[in-house]
N, C-alpha and C. Protein backbone atom coordinates (compact mmCIF):
# COMPACT_ATOMS: atom_id res chain seq x y z
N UNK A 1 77.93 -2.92 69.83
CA UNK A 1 78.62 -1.71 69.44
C UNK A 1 80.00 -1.69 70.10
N UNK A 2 80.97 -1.34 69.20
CA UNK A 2 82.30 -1.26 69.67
C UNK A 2 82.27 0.24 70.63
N UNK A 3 83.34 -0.04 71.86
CA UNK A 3 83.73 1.47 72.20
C UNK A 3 84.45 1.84 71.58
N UNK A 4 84.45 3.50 71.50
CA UNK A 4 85.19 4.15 70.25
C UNK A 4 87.01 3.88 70.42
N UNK A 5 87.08 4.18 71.93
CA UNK A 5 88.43 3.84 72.47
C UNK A 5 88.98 2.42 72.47
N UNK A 6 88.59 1.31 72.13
CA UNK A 6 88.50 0.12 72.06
C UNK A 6 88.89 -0.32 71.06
N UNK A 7 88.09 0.54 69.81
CA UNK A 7 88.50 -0.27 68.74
C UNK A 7 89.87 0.25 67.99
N UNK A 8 90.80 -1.15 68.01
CA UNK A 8 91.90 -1.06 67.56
C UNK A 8 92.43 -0.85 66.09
N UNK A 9 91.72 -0.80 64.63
CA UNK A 9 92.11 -0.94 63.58
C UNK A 9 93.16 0.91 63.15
N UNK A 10 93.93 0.62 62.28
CA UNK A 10 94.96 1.24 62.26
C UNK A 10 94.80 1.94 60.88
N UNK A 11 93.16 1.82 60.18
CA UNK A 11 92.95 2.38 59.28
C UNK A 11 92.57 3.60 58.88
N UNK A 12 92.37 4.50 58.32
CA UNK A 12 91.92 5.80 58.32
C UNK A 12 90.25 6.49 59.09
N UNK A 13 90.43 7.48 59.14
CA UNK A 13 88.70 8.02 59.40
C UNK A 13 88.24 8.36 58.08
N UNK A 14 87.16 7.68 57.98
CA UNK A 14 86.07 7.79 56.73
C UNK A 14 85.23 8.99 56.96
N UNK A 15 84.85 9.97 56.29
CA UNK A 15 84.27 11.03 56.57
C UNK A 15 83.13 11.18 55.35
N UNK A 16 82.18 11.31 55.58
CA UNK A 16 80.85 11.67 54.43
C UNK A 16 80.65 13.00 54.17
N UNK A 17 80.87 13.66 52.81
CA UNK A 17 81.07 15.15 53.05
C UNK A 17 79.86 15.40 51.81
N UNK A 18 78.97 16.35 51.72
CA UNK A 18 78.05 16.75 50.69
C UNK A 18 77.93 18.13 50.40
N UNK A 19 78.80 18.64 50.63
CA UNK A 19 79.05 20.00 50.64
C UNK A 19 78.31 21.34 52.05
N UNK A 20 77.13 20.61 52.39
CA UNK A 20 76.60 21.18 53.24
C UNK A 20 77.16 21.40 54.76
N UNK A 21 76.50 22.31 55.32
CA UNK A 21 77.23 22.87 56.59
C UNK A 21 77.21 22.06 57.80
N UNK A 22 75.87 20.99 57.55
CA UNK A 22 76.37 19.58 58.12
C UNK A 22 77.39 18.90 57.95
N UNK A 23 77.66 18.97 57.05
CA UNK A 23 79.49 17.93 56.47
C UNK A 23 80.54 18.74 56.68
N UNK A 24 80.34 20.34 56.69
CA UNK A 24 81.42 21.20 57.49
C UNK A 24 81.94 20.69 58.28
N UNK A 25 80.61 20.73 59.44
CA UNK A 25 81.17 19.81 61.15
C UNK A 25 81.24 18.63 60.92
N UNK A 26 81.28 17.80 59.87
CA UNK A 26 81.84 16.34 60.07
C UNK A 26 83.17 16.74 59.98
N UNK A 27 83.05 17.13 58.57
CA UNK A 27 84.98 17.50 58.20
C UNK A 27 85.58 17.59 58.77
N UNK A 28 85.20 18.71 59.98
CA UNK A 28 86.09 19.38 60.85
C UNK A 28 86.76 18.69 61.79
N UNK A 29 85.71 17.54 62.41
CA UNK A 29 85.85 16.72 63.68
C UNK A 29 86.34 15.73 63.00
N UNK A 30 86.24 15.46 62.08
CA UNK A 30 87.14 14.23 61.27
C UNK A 30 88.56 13.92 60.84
N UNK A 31 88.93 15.78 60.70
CA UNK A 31 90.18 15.92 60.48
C UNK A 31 90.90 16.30 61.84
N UNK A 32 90.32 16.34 62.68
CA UNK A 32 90.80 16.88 63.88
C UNK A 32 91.31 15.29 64.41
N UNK A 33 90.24 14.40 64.47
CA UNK A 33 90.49 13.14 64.67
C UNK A 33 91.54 12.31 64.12
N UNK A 34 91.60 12.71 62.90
CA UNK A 34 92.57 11.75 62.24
C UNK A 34 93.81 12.46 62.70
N UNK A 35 94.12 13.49 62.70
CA UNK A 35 95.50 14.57 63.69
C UNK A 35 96.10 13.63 64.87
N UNK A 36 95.07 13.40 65.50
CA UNK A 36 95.28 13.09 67.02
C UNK A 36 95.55 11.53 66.55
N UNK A 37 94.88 11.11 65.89
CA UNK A 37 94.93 9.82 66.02
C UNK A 37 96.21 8.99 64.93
N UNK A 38 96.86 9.97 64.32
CA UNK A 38 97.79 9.90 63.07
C UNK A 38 97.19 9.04 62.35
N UNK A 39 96.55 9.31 61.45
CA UNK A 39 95.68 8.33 60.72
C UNK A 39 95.73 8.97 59.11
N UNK A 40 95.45 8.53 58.45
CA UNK A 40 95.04 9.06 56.96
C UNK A 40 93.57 9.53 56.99
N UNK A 41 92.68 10.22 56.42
CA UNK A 41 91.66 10.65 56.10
C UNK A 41 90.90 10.40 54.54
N UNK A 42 89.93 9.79 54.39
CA UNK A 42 89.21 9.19 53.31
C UNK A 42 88.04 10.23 53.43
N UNK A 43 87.64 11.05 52.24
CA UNK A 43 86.99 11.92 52.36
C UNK A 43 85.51 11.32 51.15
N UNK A 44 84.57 10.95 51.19
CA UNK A 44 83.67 9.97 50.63
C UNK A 44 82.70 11.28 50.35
N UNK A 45 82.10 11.92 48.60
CA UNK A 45 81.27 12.28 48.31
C UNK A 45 80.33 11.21 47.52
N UNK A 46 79.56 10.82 48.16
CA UNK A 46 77.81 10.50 47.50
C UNK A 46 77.38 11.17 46.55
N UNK A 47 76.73 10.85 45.63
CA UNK A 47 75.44 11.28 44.55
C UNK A 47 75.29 10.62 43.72
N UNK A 48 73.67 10.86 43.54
CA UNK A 48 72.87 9.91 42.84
C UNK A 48 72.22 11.07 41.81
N UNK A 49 72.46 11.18 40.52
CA UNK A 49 71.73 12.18 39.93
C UNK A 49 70.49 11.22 39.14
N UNK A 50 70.38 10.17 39.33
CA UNK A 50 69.04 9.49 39.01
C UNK A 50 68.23 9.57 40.28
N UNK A 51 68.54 9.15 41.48
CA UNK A 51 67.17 9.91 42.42
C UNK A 51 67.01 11.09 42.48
N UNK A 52 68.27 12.68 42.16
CA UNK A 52 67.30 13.47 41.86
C UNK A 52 66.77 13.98 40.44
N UNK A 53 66.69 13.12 39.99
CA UNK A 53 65.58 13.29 38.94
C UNK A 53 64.37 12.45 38.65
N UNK A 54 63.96 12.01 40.12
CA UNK A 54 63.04 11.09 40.31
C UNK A 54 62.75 9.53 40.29
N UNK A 55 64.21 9.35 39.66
CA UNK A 55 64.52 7.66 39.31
C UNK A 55 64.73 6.98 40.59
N UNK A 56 64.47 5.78 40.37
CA UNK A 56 64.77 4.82 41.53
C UNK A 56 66.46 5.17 41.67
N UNK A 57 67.38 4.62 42.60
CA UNK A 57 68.51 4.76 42.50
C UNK A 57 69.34 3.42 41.69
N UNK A 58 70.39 3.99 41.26
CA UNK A 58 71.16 3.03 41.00
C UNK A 58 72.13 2.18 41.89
N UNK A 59 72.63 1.25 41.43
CA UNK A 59 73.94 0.64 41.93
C UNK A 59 75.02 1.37 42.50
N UNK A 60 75.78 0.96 43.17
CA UNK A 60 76.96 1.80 43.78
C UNK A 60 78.00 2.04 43.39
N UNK A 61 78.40 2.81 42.50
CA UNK A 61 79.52 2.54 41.66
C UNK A 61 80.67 3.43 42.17
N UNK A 62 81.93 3.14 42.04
CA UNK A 62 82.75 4.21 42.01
C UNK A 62 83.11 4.86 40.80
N UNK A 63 83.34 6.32 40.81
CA UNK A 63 82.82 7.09 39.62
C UNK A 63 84.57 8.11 39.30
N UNK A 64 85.67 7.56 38.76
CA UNK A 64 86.40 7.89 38.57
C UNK A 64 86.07 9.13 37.23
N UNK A 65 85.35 9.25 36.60
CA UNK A 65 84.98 10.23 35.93
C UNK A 65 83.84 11.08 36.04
N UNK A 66 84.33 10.94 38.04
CA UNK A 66 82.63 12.23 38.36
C UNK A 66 82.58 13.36 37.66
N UNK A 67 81.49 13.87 37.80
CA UNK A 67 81.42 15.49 37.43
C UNK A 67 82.36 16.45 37.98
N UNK A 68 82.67 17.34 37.04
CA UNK A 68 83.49 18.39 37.72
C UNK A 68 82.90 18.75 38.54
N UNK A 69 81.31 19.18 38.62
CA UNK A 69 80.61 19.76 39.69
C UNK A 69 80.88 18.78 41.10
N UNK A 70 80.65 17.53 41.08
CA UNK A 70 81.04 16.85 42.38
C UNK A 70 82.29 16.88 42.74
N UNK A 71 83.44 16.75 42.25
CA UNK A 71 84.98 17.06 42.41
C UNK A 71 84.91 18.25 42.64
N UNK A 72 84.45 19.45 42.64
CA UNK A 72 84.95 20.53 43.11
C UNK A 72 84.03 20.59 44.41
N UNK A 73 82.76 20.20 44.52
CA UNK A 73 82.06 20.49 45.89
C UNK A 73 83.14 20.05 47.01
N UNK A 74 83.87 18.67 46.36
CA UNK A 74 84.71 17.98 47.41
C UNK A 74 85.48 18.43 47.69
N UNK A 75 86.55 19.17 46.95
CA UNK A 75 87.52 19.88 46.89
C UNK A 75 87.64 21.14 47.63
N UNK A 76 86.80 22.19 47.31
CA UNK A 76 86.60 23.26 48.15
C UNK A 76 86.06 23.33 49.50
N UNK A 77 85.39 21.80 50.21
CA UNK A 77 85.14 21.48 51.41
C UNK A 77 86.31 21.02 51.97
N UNK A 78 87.35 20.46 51.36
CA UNK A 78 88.54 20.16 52.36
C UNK A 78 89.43 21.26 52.45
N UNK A 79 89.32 22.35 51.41
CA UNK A 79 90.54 23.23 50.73
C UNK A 79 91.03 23.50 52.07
N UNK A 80 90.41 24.06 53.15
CA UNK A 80 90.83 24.85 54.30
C UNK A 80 91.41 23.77 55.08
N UNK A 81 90.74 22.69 55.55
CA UNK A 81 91.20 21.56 56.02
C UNK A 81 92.84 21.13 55.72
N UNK A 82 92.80 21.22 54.59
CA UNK A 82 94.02 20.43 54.50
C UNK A 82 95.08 21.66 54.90
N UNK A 83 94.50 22.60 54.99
CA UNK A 83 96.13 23.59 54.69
C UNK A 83 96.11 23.73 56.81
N UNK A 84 94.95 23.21 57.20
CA UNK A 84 94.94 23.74 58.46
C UNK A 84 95.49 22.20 59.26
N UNK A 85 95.73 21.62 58.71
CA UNK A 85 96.23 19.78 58.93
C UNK A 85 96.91 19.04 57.86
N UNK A 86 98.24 19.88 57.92
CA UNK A 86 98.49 19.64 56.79
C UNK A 86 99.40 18.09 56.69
N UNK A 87 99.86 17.42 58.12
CA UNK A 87 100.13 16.27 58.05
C UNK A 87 99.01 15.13 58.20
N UNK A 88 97.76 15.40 57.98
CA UNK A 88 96.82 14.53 57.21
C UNK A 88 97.01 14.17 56.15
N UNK A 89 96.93 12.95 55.20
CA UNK A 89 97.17 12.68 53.91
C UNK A 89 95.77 12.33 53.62
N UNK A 90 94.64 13.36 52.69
CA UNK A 90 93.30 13.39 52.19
C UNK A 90 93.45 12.34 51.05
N UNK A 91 92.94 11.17 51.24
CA UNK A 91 92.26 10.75 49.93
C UNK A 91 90.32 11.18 49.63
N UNK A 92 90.77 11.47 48.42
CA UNK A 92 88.93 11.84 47.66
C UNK A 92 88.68 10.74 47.06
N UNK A 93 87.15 10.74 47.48
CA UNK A 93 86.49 9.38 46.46
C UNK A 93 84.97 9.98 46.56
N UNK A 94 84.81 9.63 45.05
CA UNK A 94 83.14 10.40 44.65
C UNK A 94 82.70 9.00 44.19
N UNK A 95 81.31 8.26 44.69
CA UNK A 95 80.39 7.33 44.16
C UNK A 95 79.80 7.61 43.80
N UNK A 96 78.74 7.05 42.94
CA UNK A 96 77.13 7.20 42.61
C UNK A 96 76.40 6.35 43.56
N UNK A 97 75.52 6.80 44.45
CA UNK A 97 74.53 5.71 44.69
C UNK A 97 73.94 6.58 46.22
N UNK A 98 73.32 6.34 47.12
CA UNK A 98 73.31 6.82 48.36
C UNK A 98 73.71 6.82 48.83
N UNK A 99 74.12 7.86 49.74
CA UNK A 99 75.13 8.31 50.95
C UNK A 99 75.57 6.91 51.75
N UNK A 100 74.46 6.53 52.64
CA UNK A 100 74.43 5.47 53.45
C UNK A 100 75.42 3.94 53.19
N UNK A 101 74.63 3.68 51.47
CA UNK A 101 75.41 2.44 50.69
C UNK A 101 76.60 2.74 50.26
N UNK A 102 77.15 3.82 50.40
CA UNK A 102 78.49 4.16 49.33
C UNK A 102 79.33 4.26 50.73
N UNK A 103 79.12 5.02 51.52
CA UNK A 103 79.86 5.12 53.11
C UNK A 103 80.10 3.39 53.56
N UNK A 104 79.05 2.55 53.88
CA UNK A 104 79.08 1.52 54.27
C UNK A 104 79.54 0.23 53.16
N UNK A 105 79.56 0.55 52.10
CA UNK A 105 79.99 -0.27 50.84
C UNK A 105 81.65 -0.14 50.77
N UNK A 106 82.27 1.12 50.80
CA UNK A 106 83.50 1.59 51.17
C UNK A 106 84.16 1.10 52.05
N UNK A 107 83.32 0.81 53.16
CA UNK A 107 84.15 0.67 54.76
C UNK A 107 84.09 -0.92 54.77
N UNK A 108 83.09 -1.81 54.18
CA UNK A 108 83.08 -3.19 54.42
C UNK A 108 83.43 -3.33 53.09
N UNK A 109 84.06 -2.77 51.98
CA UNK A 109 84.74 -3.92 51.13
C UNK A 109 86.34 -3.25 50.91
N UNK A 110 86.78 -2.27 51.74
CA UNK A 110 88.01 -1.89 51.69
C UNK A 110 88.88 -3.42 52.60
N UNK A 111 90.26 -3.20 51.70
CA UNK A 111 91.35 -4.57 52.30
C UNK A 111 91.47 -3.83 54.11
N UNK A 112 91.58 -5.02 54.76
CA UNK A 112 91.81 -5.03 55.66
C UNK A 112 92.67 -4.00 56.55
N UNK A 113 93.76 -3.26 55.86
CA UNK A 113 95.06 -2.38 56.69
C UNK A 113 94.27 -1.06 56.31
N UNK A 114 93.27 -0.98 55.12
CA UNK A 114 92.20 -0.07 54.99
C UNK A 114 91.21 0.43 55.67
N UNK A 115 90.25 -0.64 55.83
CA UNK A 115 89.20 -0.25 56.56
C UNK A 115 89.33 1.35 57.64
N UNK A 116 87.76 1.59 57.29
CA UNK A 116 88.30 2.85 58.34
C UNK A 116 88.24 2.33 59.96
N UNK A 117 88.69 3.15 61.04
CA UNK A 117 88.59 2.58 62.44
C UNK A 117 87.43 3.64 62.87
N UNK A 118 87.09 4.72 61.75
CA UNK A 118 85.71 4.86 62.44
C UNK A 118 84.83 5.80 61.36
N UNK A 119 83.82 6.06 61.37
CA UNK A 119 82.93 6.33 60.37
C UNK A 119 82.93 8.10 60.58
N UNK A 120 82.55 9.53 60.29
CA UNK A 120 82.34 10.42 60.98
C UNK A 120 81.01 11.12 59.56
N UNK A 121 79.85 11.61 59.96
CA UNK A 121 78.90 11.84 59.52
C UNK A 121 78.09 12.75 60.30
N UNK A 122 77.68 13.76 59.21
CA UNK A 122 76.73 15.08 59.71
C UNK A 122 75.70 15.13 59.99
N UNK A 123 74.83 14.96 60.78
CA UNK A 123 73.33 15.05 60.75
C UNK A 123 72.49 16.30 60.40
N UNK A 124 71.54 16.02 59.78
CA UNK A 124 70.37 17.54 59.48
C UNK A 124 69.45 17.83 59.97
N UNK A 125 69.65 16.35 61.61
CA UNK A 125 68.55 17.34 62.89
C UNK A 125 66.80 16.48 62.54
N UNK A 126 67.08 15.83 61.67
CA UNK A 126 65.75 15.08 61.57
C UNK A 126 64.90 14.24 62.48
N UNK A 127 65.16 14.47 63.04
CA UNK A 127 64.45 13.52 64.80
C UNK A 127 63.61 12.64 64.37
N UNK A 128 62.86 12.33 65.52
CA UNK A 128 61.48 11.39 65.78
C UNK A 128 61.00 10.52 64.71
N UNK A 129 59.48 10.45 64.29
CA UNK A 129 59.05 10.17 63.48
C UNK A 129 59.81 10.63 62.05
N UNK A 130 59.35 12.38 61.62
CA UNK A 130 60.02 12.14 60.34
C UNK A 130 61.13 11.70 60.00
N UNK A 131 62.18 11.23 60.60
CA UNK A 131 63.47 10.60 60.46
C UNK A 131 63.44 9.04 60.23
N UNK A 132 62.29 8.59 60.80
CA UNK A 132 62.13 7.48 61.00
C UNK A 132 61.51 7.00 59.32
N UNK A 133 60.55 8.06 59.06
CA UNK A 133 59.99 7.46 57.48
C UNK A 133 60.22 8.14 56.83
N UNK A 134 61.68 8.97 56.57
CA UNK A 134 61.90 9.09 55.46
C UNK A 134 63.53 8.63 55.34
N UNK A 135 63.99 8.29 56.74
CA UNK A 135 65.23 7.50 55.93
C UNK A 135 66.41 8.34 56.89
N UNK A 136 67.32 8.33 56.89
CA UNK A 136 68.60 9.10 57.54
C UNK A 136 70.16 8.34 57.34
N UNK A 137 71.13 9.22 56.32
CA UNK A 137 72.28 8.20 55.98
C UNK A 137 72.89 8.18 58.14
N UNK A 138 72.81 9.11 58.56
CA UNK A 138 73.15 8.56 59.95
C UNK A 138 72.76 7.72 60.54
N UNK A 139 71.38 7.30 60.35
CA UNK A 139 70.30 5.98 61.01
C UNK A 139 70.86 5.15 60.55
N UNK A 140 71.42 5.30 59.14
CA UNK A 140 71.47 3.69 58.35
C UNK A 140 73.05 3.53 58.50
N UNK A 141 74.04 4.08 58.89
CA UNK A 141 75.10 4.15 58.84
C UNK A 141 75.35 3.62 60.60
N UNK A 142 75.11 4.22 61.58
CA UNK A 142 74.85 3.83 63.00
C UNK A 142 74.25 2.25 63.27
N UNK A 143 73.37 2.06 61.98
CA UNK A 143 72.92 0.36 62.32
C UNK A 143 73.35 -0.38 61.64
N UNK A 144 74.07 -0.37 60.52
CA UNK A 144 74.93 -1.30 60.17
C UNK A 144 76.12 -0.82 59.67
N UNK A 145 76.88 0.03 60.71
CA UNK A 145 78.70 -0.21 60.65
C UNK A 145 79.13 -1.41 61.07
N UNK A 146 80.45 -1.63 61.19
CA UNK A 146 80.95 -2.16 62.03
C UNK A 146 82.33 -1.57 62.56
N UNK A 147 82.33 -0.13 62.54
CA UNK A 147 83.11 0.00 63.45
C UNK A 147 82.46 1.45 63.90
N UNK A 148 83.26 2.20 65.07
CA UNK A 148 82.17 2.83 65.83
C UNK A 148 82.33 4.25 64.62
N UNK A 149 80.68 5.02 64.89
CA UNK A 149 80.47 5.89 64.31
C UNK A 149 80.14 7.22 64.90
N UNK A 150 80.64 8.57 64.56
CA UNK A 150 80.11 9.49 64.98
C UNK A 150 79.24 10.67 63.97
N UNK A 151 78.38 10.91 65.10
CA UNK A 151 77.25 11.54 64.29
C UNK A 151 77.66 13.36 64.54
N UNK A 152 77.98 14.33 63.92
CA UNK A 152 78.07 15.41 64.01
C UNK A 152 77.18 16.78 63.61
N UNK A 153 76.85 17.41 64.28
CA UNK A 153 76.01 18.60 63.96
C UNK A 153 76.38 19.78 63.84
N UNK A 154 76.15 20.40 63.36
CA UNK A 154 76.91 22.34 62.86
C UNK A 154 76.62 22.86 64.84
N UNK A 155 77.70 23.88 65.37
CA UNK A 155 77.85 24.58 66.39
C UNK A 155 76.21 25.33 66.38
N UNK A 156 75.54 25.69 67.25
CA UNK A 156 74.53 26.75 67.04
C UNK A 156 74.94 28.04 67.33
N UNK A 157 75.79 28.14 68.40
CA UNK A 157 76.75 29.13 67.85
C UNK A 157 77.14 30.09 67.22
């Protein structure tokens, strides 16, 4: 595992956003990060509307003709963001496929001056065992990045 301070790439923070109040606090700490760190911000929405409708999942595609419904979830999760950081430059990108593969598919096949220099992702608190068998895009994202990742949780607060 890289230290976070260590690793040198000069590429943006990748952020996983799903509209939920878990991806709030990614957002937040993501855009805060990329501030400090003068970086660009890559804002990555996931969905698979074949697993929820029970299908196996598909391939990972990038989906330049997402749904309006996914373009606006994305949209109205940065709206505040951007006006509150406003020398961040947000790129949006909506895939089809799982969170985990579309985050990590992104980050290892972006060109090189691309790549992000670090991953930032919400957790939903799934601990122990059930986390363990049913899956976690943070589990799977934490074990095969390659560059360092942070895991974020909503304030209790």
């Amino acid at each position: 595992m890289i230290p976070f301070d260590q690793d040198k790439r000069g590429g943006p923070v990748l952020v996983g956003v799903d509209g939920s109040a878990h991806s709030e606090a990614a957002v937040a700490f993501a855009f805060d990060e990329a501030a400090v760190r003068g970086v660009n911000l890559v804002a990555l929405m996931a969905f698979d509307g074949w697993a929820r409708q029970g299908f196996g999942s598909r391939p990972i595609t990038f989906d330049g003709s997402a749904s309006q419904e996914e373009r606006a979830v994305l949209s109205e999760q940065l709206a505040g963001w951007c006006d509150k950081y406003p020398d961040v430059q947000v790129d949006e990108q909506v895939f089809r496929g799982r969170a985990a593969d579309c985050l990590l598919g992104y980050a290892g096949h972006a060109p090189l001056q691309l790549q992000p220099q670090s991953i930032v992702v919400g957790s939903r608190g799934r601990g122990g065992l059930t986390g363990l068998l049913l899956g976690s895009t943070s589990q799977a994202v934490i074990a095969h990045a390659t560059c360092p990742v942070m895991v974020v949780r909503p304030s209790t607060s």
